[in-house]
Every structure is written in C-alpha cells, then in structure tokens.
N, C-alpha and C. Protein backbone atom coordinates (compact mmCIF):
# COMPACT_ATOMS: atom_id res chain seq x y z
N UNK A 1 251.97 -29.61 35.53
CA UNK A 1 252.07 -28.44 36.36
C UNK A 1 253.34 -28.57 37.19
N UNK A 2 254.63 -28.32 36.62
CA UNK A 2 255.83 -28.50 37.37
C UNK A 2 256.15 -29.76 37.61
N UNK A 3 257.18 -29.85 38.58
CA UNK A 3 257.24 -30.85 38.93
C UNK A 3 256.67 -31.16 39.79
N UNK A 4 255.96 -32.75 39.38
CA UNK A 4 254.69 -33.65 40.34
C UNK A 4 255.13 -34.69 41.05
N UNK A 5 256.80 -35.42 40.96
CA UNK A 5 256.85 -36.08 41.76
C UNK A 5 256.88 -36.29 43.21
N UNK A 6 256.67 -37.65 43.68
CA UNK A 6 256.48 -37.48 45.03
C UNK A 6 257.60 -38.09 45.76
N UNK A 7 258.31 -36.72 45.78
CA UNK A 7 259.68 -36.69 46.71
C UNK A 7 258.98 -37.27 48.05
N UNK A 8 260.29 -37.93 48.98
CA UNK A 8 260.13 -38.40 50.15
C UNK A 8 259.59 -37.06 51.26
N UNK A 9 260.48 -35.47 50.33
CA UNK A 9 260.24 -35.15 51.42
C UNK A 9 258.49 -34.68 51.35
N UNK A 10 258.05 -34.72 50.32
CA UNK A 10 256.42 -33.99 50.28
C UNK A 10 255.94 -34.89 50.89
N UNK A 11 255.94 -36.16 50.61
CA UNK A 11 255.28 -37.20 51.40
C UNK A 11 255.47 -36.96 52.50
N UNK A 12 256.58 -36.90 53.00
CA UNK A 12 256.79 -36.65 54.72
C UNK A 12 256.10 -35.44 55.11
N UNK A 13 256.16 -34.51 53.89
CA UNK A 13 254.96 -32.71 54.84
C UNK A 13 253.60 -33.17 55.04
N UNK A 14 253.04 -34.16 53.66
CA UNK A 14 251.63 -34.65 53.89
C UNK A 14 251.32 -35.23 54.86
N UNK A 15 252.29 -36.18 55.15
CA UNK A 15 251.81 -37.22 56.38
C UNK A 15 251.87 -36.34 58.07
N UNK A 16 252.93 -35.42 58.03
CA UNK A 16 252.74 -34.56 59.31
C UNK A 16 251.31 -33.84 59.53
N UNK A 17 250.69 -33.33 58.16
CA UNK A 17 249.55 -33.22 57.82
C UNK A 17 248.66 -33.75 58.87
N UNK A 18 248.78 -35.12 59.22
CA UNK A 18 247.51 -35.90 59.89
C UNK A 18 247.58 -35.47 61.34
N UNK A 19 249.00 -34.78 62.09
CA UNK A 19 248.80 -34.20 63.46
C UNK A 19 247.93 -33.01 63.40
N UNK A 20 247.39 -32.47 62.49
CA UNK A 20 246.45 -31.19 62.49
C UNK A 20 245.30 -31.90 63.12
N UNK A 21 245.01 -33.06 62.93
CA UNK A 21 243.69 -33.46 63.71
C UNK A 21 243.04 -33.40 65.30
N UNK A 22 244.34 -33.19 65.49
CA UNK A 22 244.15 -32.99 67.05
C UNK A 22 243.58 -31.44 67.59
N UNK A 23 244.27 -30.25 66.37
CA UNK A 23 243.52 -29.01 66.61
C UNK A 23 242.16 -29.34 66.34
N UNK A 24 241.65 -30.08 65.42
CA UNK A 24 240.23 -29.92 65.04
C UNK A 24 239.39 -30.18 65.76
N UNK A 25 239.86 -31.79 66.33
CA UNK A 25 239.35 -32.78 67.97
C UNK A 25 239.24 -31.41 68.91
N UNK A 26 240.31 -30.64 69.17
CA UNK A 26 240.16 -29.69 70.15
C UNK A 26 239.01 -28.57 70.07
N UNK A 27 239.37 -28.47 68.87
CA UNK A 27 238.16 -27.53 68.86
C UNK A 27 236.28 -27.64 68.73
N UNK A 28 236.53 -28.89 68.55
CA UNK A 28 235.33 -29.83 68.35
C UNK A 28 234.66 -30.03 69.53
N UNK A 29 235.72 -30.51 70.28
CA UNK A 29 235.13 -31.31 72.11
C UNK A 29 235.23 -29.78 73.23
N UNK A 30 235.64 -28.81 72.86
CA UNK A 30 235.99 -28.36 74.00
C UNK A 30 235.35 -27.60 74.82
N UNK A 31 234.09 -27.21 74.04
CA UNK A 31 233.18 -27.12 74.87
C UNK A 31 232.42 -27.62 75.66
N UNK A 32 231.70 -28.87 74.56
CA UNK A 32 231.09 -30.00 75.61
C UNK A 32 231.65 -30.45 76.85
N UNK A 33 233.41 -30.46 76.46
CA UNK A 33 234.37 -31.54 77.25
C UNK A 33 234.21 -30.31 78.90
N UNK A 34 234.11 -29.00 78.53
CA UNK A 34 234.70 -27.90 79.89
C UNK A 34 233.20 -27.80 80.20
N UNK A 35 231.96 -28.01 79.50
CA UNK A 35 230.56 -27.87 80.12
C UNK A 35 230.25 -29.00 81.49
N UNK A 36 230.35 -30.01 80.14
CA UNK A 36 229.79 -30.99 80.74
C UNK A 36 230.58 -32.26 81.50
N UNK A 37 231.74 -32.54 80.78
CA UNK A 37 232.85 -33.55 81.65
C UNK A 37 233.23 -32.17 82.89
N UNK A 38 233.57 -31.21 82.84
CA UNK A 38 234.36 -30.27 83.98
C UNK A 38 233.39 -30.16 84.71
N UNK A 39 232.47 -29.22 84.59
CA UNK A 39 231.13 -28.73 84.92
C UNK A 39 231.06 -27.60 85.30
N UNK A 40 232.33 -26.35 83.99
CA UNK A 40 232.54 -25.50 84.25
C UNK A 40 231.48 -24.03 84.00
N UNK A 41 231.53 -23.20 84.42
CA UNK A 41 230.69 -22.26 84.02
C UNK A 41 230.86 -21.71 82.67
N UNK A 42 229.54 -21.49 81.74
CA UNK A 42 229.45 -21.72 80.84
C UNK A 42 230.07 -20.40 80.50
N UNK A 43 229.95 -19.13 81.15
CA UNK A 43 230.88 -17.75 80.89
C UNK A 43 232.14 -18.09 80.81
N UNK A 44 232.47 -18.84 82.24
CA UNK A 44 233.80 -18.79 82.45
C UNK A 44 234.68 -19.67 80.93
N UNK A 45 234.05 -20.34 80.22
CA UNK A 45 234.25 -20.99 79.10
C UNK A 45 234.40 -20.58 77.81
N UNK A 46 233.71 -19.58 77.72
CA UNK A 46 233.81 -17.90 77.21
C UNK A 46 234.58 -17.34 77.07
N UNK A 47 235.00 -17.02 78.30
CA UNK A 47 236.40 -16.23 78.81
C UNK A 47 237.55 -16.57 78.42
N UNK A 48 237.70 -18.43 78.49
CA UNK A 48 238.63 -19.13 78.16
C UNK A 48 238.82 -18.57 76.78
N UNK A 49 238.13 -18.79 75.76
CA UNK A 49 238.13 -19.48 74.40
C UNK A 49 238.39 -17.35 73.80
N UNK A 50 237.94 -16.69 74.84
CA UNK A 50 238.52 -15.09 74.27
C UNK A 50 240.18 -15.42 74.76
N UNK A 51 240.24 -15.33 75.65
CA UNK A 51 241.77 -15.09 76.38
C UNK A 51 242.72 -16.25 75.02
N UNK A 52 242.23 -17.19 74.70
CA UNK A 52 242.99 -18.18 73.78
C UNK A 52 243.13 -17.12 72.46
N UNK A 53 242.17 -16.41 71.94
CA UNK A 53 242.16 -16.27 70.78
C UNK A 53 242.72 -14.50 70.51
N UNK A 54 243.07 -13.94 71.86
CA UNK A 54 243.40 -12.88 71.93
C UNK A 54 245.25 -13.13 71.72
N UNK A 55 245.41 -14.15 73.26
CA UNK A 55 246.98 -15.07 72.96
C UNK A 55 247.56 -15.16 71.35
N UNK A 56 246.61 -15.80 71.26
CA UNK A 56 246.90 -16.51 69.92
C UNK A 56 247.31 -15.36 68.67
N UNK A 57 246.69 -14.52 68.76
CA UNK A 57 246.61 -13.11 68.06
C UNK A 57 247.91 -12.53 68.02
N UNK A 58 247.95 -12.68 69.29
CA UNK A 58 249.32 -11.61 69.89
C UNK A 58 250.75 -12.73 69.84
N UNK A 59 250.72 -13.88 69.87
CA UNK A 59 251.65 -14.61 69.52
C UNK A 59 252.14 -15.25 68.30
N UNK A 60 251.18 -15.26 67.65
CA UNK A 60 251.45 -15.84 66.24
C UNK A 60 252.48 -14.71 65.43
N UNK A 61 252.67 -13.41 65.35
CA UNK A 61 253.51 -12.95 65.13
C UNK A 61 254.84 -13.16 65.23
N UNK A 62 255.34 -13.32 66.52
CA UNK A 62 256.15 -13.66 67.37
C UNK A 62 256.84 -14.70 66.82
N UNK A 63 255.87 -15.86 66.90
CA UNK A 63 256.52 -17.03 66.57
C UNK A 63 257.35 -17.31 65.48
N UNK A 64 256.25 -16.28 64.06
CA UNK A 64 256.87 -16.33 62.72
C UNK A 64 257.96 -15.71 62.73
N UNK A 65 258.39 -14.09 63.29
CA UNK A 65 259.44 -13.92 63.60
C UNK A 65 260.88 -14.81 63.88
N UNK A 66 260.38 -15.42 64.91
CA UNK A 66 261.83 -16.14 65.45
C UNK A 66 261.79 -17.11 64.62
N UNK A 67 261.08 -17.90 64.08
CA UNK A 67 261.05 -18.84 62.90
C UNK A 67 262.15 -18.37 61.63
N UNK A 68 261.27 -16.93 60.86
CA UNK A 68 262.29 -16.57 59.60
C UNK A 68 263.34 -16.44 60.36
N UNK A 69 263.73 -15.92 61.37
CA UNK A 69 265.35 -15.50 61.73
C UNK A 69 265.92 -16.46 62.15
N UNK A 70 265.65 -17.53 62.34
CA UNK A 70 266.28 -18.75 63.18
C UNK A 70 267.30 -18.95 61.79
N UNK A 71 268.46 -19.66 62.39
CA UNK A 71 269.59 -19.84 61.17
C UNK A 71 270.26 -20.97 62.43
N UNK A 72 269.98 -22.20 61.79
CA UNK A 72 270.68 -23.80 62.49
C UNK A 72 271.47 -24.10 61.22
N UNK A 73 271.82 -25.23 61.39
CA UNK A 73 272.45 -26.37 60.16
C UNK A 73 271.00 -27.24 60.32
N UNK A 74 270.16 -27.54 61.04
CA UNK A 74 268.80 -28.01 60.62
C UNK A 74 267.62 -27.54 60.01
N UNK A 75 268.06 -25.98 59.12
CA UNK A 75 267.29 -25.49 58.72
C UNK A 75 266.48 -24.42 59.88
N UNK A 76 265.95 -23.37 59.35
CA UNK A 76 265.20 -22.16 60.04
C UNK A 76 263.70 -23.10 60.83
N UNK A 77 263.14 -23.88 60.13
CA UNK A 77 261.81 -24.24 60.80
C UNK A 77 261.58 -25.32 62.11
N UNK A 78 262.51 -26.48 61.47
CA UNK A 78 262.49 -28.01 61.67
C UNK A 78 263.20 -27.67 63.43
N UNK A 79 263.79 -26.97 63.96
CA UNK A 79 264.36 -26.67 65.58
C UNK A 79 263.13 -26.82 65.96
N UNK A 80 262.07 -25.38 65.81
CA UNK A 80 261.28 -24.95 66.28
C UNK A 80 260.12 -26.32 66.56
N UNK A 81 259.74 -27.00 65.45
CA UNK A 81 258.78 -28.14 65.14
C UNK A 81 259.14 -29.05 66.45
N UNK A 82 260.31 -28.99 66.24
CA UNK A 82 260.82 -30.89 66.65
C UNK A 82 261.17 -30.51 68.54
N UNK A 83 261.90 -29.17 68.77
CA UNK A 83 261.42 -28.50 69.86
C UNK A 83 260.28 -28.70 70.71
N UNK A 84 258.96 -28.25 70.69
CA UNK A 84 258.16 -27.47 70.74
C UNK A 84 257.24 -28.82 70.52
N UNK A 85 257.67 -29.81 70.02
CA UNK A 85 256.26 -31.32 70.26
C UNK A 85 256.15 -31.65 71.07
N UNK A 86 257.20 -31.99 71.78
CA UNK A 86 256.89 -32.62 73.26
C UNK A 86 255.94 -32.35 74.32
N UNK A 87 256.23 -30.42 74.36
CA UNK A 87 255.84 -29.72 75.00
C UNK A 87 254.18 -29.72 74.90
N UNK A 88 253.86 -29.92 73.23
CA UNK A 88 252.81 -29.68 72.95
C UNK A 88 251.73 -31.17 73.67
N UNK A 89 252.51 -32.16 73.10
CA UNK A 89 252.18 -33.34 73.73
C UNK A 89 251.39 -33.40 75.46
N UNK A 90 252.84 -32.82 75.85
CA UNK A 90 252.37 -32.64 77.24
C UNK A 90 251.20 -32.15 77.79
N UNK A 91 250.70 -30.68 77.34
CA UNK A 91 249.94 -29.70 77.54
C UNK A 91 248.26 -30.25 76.68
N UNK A 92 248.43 -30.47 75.93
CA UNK A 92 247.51 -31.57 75.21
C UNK A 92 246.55 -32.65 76.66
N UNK A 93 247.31 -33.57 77.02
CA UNK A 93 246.98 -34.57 78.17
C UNK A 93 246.98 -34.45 79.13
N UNK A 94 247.42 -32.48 79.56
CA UNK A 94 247.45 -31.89 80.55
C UNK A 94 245.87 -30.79 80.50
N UNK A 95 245.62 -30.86 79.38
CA UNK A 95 243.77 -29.94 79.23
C UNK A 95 242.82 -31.06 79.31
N UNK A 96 243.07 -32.76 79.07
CA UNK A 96 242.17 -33.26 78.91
C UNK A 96 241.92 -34.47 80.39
N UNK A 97 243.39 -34.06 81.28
CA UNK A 97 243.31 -34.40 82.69
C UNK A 97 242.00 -33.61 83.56
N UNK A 98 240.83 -34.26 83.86
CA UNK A 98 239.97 -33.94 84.71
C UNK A 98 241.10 -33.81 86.48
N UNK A 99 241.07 -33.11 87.03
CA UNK A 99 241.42 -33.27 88.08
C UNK A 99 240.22 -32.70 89.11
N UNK A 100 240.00 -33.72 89.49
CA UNK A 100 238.71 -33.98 90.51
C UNK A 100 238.62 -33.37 91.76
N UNK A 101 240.18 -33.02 92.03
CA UNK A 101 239.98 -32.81 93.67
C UNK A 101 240.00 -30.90 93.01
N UNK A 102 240.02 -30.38 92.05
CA UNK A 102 239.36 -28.60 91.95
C UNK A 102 237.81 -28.94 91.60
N UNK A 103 237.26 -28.21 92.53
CA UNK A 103 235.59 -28.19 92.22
C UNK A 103 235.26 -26.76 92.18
N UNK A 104 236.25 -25.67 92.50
CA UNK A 104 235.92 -24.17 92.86
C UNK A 104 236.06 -23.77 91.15
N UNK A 105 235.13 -23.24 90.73
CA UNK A 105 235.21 -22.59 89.50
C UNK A 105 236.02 -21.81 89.29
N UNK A 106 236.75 -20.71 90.05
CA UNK A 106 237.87 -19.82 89.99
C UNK A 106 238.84 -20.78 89.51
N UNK A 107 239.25 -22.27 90.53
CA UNK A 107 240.09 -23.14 90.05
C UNK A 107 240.57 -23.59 88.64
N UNK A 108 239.25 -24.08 88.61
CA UNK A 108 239.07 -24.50 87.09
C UNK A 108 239.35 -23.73 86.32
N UNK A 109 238.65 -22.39 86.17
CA UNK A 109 239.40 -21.21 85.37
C UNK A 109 240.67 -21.03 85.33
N UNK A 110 241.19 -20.99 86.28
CA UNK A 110 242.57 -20.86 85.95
C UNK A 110 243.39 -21.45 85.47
N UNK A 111 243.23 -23.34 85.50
CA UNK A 111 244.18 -24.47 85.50
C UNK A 111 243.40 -24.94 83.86
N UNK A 112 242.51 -24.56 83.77
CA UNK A 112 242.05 -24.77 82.21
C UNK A 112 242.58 -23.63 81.15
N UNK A 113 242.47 -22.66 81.28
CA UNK A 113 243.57 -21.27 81.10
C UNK A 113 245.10 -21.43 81.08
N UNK A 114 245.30 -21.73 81.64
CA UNK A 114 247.19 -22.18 81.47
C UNK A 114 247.14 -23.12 80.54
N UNK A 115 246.00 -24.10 80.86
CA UNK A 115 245.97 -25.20 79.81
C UNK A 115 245.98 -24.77 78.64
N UNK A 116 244.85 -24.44 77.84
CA UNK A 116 245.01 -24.16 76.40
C UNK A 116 245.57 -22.93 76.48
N UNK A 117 246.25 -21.93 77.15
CA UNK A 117 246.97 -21.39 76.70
C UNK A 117 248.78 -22.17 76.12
N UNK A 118 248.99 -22.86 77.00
CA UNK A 118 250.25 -23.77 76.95
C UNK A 118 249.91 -24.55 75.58
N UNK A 119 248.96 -25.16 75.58
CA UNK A 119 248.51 -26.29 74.20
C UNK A 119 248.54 -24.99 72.87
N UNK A 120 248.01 -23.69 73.11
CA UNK A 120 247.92 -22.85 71.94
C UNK A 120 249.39 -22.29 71.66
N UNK A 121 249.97 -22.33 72.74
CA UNK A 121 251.65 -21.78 72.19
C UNK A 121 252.41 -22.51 71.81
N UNK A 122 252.17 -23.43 72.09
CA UNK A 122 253.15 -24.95 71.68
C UNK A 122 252.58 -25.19 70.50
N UNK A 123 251.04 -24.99 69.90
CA UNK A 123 250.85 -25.66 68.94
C UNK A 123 251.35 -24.31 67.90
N UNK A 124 251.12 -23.14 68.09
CA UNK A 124 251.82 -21.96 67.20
C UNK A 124 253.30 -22.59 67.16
N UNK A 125 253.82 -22.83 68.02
CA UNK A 125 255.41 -23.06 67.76
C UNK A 125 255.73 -24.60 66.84
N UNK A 126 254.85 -25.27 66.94
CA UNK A 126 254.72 -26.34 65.88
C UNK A 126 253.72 -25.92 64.67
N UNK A 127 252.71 -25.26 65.09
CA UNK A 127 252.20 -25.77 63.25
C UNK A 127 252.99 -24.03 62.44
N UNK A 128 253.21 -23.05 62.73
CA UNK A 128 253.63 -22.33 62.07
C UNK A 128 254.39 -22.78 61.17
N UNK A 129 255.71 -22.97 62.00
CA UNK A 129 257.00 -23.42 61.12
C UNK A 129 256.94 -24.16 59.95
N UNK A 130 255.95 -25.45 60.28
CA UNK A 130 255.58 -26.25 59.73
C UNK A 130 254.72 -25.68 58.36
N UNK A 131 253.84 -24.32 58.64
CA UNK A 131 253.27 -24.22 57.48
C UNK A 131 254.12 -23.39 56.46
N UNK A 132 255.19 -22.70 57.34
CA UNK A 132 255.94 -21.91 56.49
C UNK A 132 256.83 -22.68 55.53
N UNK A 133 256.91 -24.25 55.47
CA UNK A 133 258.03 -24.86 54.79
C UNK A 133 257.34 -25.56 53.90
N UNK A 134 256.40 -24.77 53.84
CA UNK A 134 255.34 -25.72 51.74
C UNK A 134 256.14 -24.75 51.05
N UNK A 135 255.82 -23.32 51.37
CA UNK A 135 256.78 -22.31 50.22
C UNK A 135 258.54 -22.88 50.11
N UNK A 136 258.88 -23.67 51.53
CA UNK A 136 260.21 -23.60 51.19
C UNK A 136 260.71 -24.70 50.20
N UNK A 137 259.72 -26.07 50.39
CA UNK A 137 259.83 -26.79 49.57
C UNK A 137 259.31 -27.20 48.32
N UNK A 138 258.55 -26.38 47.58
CA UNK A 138 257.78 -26.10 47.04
C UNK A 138 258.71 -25.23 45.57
N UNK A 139 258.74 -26.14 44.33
CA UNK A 139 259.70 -25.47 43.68
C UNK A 139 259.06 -24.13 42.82
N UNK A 140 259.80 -23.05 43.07
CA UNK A 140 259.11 -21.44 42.11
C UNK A 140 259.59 -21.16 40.68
C-alpha cells in the first residue's frame, strides 16, 4: 500500500502522537479534579465545560485559517506547534494549581475559566497544525 517506509519524519509525527495524552488525562480528571479536589459547584462546572466547548467551536476555525495561510521557511504548521507549547505547558500546570487562598465560588469560576480556556487555545494552536501535516506528509 504505497510507500511503507518508516521515514524519520513519520516516526517523529507518531511519537508527537503520545502528547495527545494529556487532552485525554484532561478530560478524564476534570471533573472529579473541579468537584472534588476544588470543591467547586457542580453547575458552575457545567458552565465551565459549555463556555470551553462553545470557545473551542468558535476558534478552531480561526486557528486552521492562520495555519493554511502561514508561509515561513519552517513550513505553514511547525511556527504555530513549536510557538504555542510553551504556552500550552504553562496553562496546563496553571488549571491543575489548586490555589487555596480563592474559596468564593465566583472566584473559582472565573480563574478555572481562563484556565481551560487558555489550555483549550493553546492546545487548538498545537494539535491543529499538527493534525493538518499527516495530509502534508503523507504521499498522494
């Protein structure tokens, strides 16, 4: 079925492959983690996980946009990826920081809200690109 060898660079798309685990972890813990480690209200948790998926809706467009049009000497995707980790990094260990001294639920709402909103834009700006470059490397 074509060609099957295993160029360095497929190996290298597979193995980036294994940072998807962290969306899954996220989506796995994040309720328990905002119920019961936060001790947030279980609406207000609700609210979160709409406002993420409404974001997410409305940005994922966006992203692919500036992605196809991007024109570097590092290629259209690989800016955006290599950009946009750090950030993600950050925002990541910034949703799973308990900060003890907010106990007001409004608080929490809000500073958990920036949170995975920041972790959901950063991760659109990394895994998009990233998925758009199987077609690129990928011989037709």
């Amino acid at each position: 079925v074509g060609d099957s060898k295993l160029t360095p660079v497929r190996v290298g798309y597979c193995l980036a492959n294994i940072a998807k685990i962290d969306i899954n972890v996220f989506g796995f813990y994040l309720n328990p983690y905002l119920l019961d480690a936060v001790g947030m209200d279980a609406n207000l948790v609700g609210a979160i996980l709409v406002c993420k998926q409404m974001w997410d809706a409305f940005s994922d467009p966006i992203v692919g946009k500036l992605s196809d049009n991007t024109k570097t000497k590092w290629g259209r995707r690989r800016p955006w990826i290599v950009a946009s980790f750090p950030f993600l990094g950050c925002s990541w260990v910034a949703f799973w920081t308990i900060i003890s001294a907010i106990d007001d639920q409004a608080w929490l709402f809000l500073y958990y809200l920036v949170c995975i909103l920041a972790f959901t834009t950063f991760n659109t700006f990394t895994q998009l690109p990233f998925l758009c470059l199987l077609q690129e490397i990928a011989p037709t």
